[in-house]
C-alpha atoms as a PDB file:
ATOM      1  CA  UNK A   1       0.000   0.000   0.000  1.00  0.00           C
ATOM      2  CA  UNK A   2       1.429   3.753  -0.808  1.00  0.00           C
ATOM      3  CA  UNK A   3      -0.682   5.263   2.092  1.00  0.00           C
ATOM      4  CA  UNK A   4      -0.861   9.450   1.314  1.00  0.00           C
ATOM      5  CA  UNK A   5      -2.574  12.064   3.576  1.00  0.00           C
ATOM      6  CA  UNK A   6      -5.501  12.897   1.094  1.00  0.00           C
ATOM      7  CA  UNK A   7      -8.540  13.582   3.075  1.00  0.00           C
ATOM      8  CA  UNK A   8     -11.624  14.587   0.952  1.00  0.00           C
ATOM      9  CA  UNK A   9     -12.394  17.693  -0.043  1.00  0.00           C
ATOM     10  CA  UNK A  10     -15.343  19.595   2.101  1.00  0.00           C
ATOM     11  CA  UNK A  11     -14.430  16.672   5.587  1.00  0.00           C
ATOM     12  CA  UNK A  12     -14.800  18.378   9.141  1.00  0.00           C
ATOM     13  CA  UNK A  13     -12.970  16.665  11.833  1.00  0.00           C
ATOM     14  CA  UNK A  14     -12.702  16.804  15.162  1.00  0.00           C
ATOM     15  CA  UNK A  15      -9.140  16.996  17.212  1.00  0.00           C
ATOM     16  CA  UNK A  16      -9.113  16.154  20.474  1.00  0.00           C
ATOM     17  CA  UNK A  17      -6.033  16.204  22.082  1.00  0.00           C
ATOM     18  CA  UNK A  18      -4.606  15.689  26.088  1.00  0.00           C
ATOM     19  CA  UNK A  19      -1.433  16.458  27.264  1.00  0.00           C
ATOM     20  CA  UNK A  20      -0.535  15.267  31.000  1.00  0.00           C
ATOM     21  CA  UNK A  21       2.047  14.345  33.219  1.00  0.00           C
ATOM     22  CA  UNK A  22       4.392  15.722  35.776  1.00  0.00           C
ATOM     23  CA  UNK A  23       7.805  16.924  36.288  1.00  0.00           C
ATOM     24  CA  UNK A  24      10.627  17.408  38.943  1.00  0.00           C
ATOM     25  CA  UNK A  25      12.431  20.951  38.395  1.00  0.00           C
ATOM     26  CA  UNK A  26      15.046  22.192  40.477  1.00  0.00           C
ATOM     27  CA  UNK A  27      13.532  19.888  43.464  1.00  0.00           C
ATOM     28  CA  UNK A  28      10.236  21.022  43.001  1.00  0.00           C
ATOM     29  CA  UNK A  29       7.445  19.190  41.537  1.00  0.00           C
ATOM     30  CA  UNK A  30       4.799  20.254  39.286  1.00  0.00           C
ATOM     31  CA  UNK A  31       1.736  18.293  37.357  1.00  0.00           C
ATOM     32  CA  UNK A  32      -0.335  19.267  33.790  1.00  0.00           C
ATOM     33  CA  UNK A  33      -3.098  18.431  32.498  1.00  0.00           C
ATOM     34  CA  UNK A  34      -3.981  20.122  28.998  1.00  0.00           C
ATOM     35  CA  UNK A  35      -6.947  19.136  26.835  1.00  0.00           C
ATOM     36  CA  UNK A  36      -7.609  20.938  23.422  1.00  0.00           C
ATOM     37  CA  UNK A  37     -10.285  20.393  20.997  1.00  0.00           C
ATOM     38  CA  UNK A  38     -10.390  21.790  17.445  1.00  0.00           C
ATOM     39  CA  UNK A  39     -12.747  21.647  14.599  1.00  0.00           C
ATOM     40  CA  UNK A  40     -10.724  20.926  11.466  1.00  0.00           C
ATOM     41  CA  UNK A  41     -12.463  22.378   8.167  1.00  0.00           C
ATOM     42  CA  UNK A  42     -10.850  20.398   4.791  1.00  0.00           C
ATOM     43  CA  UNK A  43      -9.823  22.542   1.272  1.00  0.00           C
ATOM     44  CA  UNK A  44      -7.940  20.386  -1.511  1.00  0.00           C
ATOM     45  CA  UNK A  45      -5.908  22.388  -4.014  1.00  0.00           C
ATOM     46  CA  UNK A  46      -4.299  19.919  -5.936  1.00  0.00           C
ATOM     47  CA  UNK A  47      -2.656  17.135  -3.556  1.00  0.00           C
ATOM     48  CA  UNK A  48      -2.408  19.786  -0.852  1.00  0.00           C
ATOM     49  CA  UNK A  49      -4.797  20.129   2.179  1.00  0.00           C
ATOM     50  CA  UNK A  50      -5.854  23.597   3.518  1.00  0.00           C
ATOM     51  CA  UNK A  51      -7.160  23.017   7.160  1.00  0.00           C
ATOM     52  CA  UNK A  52      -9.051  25.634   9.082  1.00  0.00           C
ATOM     53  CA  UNK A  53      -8.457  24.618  12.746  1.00  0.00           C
ATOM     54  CA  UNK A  54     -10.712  26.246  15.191  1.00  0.00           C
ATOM     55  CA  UNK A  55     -10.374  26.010  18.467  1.00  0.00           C
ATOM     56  CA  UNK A  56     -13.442  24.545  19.935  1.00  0.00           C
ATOM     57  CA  UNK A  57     -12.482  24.171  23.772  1.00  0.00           C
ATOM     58  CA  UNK A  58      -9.246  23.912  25.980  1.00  0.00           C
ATOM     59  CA  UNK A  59      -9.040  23.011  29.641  1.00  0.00           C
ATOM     60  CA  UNK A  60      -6.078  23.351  32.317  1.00  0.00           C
ATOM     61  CA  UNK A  61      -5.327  21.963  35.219  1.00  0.00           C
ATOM     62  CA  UNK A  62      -1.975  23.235  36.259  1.00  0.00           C
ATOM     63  CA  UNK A  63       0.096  22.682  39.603  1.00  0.00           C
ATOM     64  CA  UNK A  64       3.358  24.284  40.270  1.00  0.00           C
ATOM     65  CA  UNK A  65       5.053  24.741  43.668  1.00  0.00           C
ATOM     66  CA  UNK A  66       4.030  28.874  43.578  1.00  0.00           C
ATOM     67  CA  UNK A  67       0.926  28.564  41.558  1.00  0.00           C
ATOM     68  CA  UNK A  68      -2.059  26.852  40.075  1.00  0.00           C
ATOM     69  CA  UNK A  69      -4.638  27.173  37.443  1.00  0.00           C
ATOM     70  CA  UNK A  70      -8.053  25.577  36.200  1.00  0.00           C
ATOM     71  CA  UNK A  71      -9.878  26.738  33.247  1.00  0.00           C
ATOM     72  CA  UNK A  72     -12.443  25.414  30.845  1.00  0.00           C
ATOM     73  CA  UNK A  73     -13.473  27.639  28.109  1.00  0.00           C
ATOM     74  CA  UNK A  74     -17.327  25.901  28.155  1.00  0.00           C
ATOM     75  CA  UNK A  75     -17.287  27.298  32.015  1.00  0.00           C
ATOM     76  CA  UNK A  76     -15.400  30.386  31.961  1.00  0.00           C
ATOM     77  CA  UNK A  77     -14.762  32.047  35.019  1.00  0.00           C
ATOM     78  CA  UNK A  78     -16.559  35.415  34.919  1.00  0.00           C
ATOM     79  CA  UNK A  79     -15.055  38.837  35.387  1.00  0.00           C
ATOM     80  CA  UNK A  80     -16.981  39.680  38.440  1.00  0.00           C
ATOM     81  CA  UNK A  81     -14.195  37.084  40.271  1.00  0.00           C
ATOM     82  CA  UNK A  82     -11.330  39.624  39.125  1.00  0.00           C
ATOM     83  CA  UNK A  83     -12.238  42.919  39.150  1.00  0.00           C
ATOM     84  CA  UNK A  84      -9.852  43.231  42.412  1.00  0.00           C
ATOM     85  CA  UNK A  85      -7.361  41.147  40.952  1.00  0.00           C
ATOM     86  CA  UNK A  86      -4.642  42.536  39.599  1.00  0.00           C
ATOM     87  CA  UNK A  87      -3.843  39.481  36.958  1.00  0.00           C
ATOM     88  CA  UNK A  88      -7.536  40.505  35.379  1.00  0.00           C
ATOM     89  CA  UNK A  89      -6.478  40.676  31.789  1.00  0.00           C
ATOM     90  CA  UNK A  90      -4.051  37.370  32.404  1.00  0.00           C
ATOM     91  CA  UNK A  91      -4.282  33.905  32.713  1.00  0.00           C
ATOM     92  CA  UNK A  92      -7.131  32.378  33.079  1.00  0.00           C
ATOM     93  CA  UNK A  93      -9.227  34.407  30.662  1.00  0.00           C
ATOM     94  CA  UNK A  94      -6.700  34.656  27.794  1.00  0.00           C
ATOM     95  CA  UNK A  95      -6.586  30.702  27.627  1.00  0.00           C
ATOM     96  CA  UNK A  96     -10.896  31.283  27.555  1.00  0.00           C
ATOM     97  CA  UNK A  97     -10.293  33.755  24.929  1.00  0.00           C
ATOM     98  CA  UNK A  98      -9.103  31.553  22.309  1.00  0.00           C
ATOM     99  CA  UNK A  99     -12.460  29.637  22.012  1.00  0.00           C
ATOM    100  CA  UNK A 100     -13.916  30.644  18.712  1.00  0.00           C
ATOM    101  CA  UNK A 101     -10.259  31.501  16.992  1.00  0.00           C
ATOM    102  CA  UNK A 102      -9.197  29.872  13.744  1.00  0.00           C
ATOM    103  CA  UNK A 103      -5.940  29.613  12.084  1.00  0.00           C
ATOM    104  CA  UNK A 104      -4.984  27.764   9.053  1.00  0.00           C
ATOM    105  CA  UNK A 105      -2.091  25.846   7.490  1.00  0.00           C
ATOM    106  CA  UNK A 106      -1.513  23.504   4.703  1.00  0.00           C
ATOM    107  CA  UNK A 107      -0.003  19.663   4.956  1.00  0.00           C
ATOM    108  CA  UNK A 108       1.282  18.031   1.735  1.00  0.00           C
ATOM    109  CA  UNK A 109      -0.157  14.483   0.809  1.00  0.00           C
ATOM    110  CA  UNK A 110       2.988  13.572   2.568  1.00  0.00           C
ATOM    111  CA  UNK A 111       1.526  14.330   5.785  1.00  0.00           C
ATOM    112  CA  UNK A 112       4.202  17.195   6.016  1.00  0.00           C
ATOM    113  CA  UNK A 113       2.915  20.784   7.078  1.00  0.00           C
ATOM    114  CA  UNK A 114       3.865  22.574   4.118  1.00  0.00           C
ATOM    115  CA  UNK A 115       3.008  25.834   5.915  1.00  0.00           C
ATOM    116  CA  UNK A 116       1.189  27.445   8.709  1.00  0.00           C
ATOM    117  CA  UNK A 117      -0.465  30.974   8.984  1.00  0.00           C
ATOM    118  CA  UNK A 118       0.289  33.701  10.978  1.00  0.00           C
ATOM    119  CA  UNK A 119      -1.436  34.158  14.227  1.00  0.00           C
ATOM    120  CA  UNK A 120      -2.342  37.638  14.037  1.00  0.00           C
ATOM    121  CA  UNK A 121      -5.455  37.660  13.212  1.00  0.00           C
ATOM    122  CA  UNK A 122      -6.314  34.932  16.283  1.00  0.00           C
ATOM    123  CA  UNK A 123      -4.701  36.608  18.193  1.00  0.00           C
ATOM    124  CA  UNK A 124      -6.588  40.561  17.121  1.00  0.00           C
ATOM    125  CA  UNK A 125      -9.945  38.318  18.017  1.00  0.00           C
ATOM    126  CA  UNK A 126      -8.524  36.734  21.007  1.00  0.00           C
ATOM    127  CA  UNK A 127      -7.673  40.251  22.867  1.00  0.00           C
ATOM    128  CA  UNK A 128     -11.440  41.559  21.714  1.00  0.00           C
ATOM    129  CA  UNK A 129     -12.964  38.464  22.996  1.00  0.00           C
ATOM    130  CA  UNK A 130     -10.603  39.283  26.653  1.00  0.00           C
ATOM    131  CA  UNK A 131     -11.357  43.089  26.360  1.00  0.00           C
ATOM    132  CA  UNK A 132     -14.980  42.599  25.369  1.00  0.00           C
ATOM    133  CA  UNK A 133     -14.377  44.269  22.016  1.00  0.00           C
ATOM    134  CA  UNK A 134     -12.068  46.277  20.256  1.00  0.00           C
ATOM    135  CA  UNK A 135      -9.195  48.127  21.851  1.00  0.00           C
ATOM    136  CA  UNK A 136      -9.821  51.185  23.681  1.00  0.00           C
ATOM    137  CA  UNK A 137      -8.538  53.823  21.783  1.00  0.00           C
ATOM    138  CA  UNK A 138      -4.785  55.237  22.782  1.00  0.00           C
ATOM    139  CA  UNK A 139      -4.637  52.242  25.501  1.00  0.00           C
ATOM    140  CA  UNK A 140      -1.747  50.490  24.153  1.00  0.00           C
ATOM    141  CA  UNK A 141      -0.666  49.274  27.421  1.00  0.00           C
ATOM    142  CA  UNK A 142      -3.383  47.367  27.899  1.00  0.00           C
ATOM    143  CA  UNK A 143      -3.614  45.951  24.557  1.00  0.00           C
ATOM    144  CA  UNK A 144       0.345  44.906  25.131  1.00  0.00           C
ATOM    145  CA  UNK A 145       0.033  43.699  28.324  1.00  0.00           C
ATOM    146  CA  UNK A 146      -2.768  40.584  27.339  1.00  0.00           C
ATOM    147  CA  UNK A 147      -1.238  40.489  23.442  1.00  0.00           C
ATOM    148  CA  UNK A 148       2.057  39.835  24.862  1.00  0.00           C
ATOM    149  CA  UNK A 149       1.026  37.226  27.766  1.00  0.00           C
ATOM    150  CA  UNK A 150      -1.409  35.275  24.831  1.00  0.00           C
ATOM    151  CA  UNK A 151       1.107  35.341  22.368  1.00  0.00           C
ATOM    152  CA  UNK A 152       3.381  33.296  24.839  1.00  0.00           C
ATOM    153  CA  UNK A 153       0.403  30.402  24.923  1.00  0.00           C
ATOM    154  CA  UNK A 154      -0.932  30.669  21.789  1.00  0.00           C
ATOM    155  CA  UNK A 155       1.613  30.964  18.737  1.00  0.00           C
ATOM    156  CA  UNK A 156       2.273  29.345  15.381  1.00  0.00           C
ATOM    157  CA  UNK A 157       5.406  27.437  16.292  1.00  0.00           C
ATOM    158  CA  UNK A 158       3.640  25.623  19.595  1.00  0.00           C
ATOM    159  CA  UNK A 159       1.285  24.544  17.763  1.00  0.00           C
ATOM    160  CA  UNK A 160       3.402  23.616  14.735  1.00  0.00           C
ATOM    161  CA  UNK A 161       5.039  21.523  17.039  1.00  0.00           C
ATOM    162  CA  UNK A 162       2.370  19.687  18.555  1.00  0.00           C
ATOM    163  CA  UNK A 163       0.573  18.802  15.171  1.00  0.00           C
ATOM    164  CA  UNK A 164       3.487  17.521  14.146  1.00  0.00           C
ATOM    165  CA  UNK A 165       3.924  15.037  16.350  1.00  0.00           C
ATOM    166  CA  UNK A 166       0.520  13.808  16.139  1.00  0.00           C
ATOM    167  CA  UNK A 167       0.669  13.644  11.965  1.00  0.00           C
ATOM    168  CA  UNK A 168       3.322  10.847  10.972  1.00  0.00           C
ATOM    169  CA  UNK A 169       4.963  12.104   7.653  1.00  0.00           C
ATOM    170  CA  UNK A 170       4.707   9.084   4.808  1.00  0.00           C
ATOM    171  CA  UNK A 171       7.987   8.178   2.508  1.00  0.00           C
ATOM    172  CA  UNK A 172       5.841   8.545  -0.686  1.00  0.00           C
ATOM    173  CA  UNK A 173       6.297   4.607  -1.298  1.00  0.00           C
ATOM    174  CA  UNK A 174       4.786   1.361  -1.038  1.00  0.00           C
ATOM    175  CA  UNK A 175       4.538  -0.006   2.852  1.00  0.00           C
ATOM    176  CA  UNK A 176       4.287  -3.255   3.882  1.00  0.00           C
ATOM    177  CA  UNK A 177       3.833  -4.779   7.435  1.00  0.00           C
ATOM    178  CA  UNK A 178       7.577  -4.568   9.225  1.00  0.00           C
ATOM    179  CA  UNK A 179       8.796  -1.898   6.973  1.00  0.00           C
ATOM    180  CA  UNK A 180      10.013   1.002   9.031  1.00  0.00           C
ATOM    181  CA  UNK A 181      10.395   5.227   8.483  1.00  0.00           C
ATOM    182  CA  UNK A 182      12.143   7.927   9.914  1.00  0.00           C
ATOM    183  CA  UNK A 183      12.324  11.454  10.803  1.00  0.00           C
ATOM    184  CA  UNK A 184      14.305  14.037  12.644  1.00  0.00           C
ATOM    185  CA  UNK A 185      12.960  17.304  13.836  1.00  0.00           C
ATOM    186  CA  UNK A 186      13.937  20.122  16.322  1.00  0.00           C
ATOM    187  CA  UNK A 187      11.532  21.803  18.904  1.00  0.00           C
ATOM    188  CA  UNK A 188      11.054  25.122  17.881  1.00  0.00           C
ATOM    189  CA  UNK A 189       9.369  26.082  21.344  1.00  0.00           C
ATOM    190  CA  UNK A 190      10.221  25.200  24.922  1.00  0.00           C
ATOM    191  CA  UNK A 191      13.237  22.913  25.385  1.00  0.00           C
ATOM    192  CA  UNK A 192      15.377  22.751  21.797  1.00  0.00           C
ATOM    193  CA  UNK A 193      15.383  19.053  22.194  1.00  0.00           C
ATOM    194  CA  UNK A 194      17.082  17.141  18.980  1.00  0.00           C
ATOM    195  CA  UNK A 195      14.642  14.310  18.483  1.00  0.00           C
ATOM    196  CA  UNK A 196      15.325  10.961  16.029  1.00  0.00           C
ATOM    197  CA  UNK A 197      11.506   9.217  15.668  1.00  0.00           C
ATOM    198  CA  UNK A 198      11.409   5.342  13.697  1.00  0.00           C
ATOM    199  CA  UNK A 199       7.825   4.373  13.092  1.00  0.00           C
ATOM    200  CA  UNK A 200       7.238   0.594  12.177  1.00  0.00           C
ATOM    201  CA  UNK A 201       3.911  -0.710  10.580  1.00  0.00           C
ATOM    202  CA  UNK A 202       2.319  -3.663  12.688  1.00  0.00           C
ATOM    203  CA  UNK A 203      -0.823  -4.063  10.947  1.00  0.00           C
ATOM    204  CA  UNK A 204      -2.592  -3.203   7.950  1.00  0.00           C
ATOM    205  CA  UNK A 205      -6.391  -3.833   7.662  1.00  0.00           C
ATOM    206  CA  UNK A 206      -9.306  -3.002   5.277  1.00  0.00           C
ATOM    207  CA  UNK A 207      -9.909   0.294   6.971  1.00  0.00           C
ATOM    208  CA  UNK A 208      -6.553   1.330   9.303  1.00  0.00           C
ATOM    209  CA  UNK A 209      -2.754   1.315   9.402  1.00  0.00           C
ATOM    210  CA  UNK A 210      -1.136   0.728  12.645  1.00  0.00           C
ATOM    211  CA  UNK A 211       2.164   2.606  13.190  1.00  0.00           C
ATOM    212  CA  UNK A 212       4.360   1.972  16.539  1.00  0.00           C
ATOM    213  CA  UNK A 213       6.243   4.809  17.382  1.00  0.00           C
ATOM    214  CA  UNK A 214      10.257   4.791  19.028  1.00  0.00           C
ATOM    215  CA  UNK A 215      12.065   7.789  19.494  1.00  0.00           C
ATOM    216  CA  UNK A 216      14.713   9.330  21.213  1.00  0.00           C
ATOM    217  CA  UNK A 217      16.326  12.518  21.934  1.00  0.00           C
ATOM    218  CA  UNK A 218      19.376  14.563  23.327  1.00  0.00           C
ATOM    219  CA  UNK A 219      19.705  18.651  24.051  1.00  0.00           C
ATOM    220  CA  UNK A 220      23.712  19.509  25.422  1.00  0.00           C
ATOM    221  CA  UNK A 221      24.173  23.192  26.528  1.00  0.00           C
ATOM    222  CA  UNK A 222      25.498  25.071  29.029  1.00  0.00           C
ATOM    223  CA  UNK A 223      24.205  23.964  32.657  1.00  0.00           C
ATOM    224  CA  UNK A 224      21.987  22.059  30.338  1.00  0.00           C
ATOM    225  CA  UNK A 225      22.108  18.075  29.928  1.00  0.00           C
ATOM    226  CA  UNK A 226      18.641  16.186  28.616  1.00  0.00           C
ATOM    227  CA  UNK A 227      17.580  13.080  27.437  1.00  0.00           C
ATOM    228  CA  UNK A 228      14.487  12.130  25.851  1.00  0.00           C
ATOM    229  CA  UNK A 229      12.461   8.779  25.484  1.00  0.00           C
ATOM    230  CA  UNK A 230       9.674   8.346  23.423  1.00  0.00           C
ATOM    231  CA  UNK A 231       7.281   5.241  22.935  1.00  0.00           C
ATOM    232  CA  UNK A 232       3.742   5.116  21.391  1.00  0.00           C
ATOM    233  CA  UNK A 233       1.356   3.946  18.752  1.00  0.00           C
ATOM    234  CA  UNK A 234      -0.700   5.760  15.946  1.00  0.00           C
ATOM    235  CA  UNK A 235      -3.347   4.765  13.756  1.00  0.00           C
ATOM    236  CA  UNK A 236      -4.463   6.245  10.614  1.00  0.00           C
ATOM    237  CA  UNK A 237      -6.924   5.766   8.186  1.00  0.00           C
ATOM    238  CA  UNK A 238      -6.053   4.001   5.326  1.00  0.00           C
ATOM    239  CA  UNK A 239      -7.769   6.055   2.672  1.00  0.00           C
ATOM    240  CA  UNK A 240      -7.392   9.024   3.686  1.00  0.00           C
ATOM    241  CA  UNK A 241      -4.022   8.890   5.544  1.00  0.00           C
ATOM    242  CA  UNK A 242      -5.866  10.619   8.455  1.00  0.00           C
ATOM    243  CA  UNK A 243      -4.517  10.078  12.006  1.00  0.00           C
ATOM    244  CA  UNK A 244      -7.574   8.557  13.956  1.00  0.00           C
ATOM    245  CA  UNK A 245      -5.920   8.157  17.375  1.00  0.00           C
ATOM    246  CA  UNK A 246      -2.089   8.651  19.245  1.00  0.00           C
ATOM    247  CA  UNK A 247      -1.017   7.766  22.424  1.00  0.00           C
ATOM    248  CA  UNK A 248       2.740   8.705  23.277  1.00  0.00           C
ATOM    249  CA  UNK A 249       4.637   8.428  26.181  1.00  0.00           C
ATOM    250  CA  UNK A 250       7.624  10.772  26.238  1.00  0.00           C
ATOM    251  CA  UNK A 251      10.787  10.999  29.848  1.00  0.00           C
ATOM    252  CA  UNK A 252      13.120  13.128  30.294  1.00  0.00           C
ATOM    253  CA  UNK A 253      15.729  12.791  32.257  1.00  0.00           C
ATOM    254  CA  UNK A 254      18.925  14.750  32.932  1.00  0.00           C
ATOM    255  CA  UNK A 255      19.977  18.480  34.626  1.00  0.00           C
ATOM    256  CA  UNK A 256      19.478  21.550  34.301  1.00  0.00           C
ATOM    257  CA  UNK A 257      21.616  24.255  36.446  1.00  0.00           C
ATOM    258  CA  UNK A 258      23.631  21.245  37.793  1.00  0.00           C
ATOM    259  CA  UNK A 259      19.893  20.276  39.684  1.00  0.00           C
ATOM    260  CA  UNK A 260      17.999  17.120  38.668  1.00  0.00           C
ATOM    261  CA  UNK A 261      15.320  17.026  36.059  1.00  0.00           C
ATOM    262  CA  UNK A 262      12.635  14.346  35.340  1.00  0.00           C
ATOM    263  CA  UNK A 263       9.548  14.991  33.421  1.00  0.00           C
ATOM    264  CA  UNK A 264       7.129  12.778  32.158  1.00  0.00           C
ATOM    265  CA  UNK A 265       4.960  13.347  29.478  1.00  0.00           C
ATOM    266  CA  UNK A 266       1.488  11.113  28.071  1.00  0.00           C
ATOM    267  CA  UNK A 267      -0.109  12.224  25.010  1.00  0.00           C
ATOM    268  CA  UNK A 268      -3.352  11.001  24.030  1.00  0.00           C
ATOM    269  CA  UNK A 269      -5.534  11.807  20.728  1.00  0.00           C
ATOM    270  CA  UNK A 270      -7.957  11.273  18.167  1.00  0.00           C
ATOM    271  CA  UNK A 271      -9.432  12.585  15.522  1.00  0.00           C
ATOM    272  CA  UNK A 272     -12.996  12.092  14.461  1.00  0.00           C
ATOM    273  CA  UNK A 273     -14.733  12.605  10.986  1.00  0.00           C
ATOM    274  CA  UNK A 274     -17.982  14.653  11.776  1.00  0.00           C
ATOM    275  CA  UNK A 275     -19.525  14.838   8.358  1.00  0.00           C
ATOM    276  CA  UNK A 276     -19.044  16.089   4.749  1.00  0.00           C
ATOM    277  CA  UNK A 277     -19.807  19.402   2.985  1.00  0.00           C
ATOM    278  CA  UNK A 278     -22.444  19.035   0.802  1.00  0.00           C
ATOM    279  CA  UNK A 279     -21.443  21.728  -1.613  1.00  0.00           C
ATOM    280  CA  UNK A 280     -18.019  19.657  -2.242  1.00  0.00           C
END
């Protein structure tokens, strides 16, 4: 089988992804729990897909040794709860801002994101949808101060980063069960890690492809020593090339300022085809 990403034309999908686990940092410990959901809205050109991804809902639950958060966007916390609170126009109503946003990019029948848009104009909406509409005029410092806080959560190269590991890229030739691919990539956010992935097909049926997932990783700098584990599986549709569910367990284990550091990281997704557009 030469299995492509080639979803159809007019498909909406739903992405549901969870990220959790916990970490030791400097001798503290701190847990995660982050679940995002986004409608994905299909465009062929050619053998390219166009995907409008719009952020449907995102919860938090957050622990670190000096703080905590919880947030669900389908229960936000109202303003009345801040209005002495000097973090008003921070977390947690920027992460209940971004319900409602879109952004777009483009993935090659490879399964390789070709390109991904700006987030300026998610990010315009998001700070009307935290201000309760447009920006007062001449207040610039309040503009900056949730634009620059949002922009730290909610950018192009995150998420570039964690579709990517959810969307296995295909070698553009014929698979058989036992055959094995490859990539390498680079974090472009958070920890530079240097990350080698082998994915090895364990079962082809009618409908799916079964791929399990090894991968390993190293990041050397100064006061800065990492290594990363990876194991998982991922299934995709056979067809279309879609990913239909992930599940990825990722360690790290090293130091950082001479002080230990463990984290451990579960991912968990799927992806669900919700209908068809009639018109396509």
């Amino acid at each position: 089988m030469d299995l492509r990403f080639l979803p159809d034309n007019g498909a909406r999908y739903e992405l549901a992804v969870e990220v959790s686990g916990s970490g030791l940092k400097t001798t503290k410990t701190e847990t995660y729990s982050i679940s995002t959901n986004w409608l994905l809205d299909i465009r062929k050109d050619s053998n390219d897909a166009y995907i409008k991804a719009t952020y449907k809902r995102i919860k938090a639950d957050l622990a670190f040794p000096s703080d905590s958060l919880q947030v669900d966007s389908d229960h936000p916390v109202p303003d009345s709860l801040a209005m002495s609170n000097p973090r008003k126009y921070n977390i947690p109503w920027i992460w209940q801002g971004i319900k409602g946003q879109s952004f777009t990019y483009r993935m090659n029948s490879l399964g390789q994101i070709d390109s991904m848009q700006p987030f300026t104009s998610l990010m315009i909406g998001l700070v009307e949808n935290v201000l309760h509409g447009p920006i007062p005029s001449g207040d610039h410092q309040l503009r900056d101060q949730v634009w620059n806080t949002a922009s730290a959560q909610f950018n192009e190269k995150a998420v570039h980063d964690q579709l990517m590991l959810l969307f296995p890229e295909y070698p553009g030739r014929q698979l058989k069960v036992g055959d094995t691919l490859g990539r390498t990539y680079q974090n472009a956010t958070g920890l530079p890690l240097v990350m080698v992935q082998v994915f090895k097909v364990s079962e082809i049926t009618d409908s799916e492809v079964t791929l399990l997932l090894g991968g390993s990783g190293f990041l050397e700098q100064t006061e800065i020593s990492l290594k990363a584990e990876q194991q998982g599986k991922i299934v995709v549709n056979r067809n279309t090339g879609m990913m239909e569910s992930v599940y990825i367990e990722e360690i790290l284990n090293g130091t950082m300022e001479k002080l230990p550091f463990k984290q451990s990281t579960t991912m968990k997704a799927s992806c669900k085809k919700l209908g068809q557009d009639p018109s396509k």
